[in-house]
C-alpha atoms as a PDB file:
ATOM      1  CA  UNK A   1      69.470 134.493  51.429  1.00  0.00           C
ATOM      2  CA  UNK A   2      69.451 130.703  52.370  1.00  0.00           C
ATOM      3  CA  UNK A   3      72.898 129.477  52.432  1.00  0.00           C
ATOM      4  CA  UNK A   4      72.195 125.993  50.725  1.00  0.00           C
ATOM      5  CA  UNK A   5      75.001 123.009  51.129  1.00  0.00           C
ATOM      6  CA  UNK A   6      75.088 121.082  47.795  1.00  0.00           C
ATOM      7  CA  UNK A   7      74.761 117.558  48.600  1.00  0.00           C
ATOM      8  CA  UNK A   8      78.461 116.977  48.034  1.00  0.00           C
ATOM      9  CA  UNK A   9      78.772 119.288  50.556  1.00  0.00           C
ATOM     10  CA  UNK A  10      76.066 117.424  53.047  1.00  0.00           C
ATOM     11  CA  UNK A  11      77.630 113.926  52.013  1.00  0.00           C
ATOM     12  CA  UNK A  12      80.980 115.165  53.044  1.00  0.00           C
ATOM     13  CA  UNK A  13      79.522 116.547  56.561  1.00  0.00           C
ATOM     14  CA  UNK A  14      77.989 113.195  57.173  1.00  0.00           C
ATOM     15  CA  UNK A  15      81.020 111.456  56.507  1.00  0.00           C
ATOM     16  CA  UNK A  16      83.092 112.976  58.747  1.00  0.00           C
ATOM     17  CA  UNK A  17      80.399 113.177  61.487  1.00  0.00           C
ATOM     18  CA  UNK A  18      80.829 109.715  61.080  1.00  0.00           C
ATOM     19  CA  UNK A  19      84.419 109.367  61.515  1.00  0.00           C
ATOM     20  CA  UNK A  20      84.679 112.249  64.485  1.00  0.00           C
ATOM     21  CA  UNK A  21      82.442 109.535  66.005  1.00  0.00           C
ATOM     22  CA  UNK A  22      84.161 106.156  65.306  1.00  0.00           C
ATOM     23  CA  UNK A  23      87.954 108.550  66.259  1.00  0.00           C
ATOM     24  CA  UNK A  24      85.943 108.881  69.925  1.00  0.00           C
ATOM     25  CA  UNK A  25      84.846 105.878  70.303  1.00  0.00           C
ATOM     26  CA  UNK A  26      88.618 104.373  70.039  1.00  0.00           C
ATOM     27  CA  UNK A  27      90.056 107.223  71.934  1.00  0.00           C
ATOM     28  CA  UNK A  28      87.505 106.078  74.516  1.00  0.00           C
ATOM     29  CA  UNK A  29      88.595 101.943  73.898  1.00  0.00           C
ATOM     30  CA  UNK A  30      92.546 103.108  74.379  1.00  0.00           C
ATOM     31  CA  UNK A  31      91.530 105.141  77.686  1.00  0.00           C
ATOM     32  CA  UNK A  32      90.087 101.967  79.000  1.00  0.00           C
ATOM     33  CA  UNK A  33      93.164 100.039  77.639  1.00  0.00           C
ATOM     34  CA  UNK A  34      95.576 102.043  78.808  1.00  0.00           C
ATOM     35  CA  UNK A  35      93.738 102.196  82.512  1.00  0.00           C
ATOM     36  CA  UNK A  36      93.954  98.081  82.320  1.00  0.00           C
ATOM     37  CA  UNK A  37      97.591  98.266  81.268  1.00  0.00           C
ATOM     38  CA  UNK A  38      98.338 100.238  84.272  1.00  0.00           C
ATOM     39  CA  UNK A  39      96.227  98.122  86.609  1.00  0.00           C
ATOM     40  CA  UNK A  40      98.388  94.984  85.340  1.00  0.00           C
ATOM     41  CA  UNK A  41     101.764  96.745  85.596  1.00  0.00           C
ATOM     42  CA  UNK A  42     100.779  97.376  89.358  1.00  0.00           C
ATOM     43  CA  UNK A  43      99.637  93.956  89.395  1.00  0.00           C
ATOM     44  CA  UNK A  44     103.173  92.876  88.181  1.00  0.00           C
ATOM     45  CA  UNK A  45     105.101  94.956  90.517  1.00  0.00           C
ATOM     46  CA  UNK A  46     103.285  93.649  93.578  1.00  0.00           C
ATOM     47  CA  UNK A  47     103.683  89.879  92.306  1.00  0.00           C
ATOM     48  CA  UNK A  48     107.615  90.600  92.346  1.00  0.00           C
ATOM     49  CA  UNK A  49     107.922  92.083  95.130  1.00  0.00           C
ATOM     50  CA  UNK A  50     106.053  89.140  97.133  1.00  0.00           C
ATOM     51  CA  UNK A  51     108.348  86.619  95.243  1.00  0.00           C
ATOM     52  CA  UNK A  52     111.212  88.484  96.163  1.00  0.00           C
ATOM     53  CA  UNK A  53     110.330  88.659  99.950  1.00  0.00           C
ATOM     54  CA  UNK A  54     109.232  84.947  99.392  1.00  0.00           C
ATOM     55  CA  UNK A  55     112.842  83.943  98.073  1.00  0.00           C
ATOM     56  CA  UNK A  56     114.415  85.796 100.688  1.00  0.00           C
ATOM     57  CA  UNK A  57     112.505  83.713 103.173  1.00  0.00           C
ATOM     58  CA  UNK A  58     113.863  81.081 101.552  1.00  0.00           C
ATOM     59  CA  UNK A  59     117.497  81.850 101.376  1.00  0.00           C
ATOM     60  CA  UNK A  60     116.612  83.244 105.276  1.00  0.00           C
ATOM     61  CA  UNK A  61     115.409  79.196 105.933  1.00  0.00           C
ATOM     62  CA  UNK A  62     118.220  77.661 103.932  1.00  0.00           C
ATOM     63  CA  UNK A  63     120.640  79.256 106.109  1.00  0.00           C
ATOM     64  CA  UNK A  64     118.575  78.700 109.452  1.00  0.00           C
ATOM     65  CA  UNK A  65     118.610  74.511 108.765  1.00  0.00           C
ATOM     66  CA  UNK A  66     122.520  74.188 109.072  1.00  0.00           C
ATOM     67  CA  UNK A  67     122.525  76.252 112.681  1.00  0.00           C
ATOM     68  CA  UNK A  68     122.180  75.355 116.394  1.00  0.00           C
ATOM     69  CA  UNK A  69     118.389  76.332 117.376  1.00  0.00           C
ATOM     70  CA  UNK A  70     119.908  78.925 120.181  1.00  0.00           C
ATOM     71  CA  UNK A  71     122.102  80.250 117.213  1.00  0.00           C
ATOM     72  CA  UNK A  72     119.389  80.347 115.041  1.00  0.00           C
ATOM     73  CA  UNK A  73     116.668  81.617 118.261  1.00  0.00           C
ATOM     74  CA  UNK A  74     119.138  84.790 118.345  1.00  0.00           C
ATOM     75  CA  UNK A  75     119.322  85.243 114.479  1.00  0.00           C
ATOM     76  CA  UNK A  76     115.760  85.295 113.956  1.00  0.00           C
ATOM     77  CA  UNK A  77     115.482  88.345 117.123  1.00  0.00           C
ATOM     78  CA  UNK A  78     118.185  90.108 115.380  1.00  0.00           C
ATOM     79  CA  UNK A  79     115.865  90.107 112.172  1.00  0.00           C
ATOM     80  CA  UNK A  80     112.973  90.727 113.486  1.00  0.00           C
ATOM     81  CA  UNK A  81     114.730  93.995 115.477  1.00  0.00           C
ATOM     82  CA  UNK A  82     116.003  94.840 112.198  1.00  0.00           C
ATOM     83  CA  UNK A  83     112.808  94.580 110.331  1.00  0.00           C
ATOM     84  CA  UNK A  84     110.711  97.111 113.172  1.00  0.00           C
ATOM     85  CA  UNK A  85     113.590  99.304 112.688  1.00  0.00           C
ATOM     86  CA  UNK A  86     112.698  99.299 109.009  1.00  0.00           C
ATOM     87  CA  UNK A  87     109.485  99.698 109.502  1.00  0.00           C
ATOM     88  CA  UNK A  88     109.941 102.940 111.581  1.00  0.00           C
ATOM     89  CA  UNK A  89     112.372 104.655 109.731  1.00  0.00           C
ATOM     90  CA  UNK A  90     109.517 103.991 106.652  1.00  0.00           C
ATOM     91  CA  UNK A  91     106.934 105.753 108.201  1.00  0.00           C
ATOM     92  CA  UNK A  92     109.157 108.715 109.354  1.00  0.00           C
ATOM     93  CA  UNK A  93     109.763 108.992 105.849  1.00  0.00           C
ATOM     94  CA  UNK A  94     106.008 109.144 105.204  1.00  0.00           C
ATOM     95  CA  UNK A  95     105.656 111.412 107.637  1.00  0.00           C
ATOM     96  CA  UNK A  96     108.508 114.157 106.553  1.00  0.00           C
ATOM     97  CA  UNK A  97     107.242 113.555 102.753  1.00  0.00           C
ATOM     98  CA  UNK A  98     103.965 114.855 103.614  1.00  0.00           C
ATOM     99  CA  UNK A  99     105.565 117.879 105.624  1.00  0.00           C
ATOM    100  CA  UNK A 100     107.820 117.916 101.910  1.00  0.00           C
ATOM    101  CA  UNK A 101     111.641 117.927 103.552  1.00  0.00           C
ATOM    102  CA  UNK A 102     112.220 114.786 101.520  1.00  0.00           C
END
């Protein structure tokens, strides 16, 4: 015995064929979406951080104009020191994240 779809049946199959297809296809177009959203949130978060270094340059400048250059000579040291220091204490960070104790 031949099990026969009426063509109610076969129209209805088709039909939702057709919609299982176009329901991929946009799951596939918000994927992408959703993958460029991302991309421009990092994007974003990266712009502000370089603006806020940039206006603490600034404000760093600002204050440098008023102050004797020896003043200033000793100032800019002390902020570089500070900044290494920074930098160190970052990557020891890396480094006891990867061995997981922070």
């Amino acid at each position: 015995m031949k099990n026969k779809k009426s063509a109610k049946d076969l129209a209805f199959e088709r039909e939702r064929a057709k919609f299982r297809k176009e329901i991929r296809e946009l799951e596939r177009e918000n994927a992408s979406l959703s993958l460029t959203l991302i991309e421009r949130n990092v994007e974003i978060q990266e712009a502000e951080e370089e603006i806020r270094q940039l206006k603490n340059w600034v404000q760093r400048l600002l204050e440098y104009m008023d102050m004797p250059e020896e003043e200033m000579r000793k100032r800019i040291e002390n902020e570089r020191a500070k900044d290494k220091m920074l930098d160190t204490l970052g990557e020891f960070g890396q480094i006891f994240r990867r061995f997981g104790i922070l």
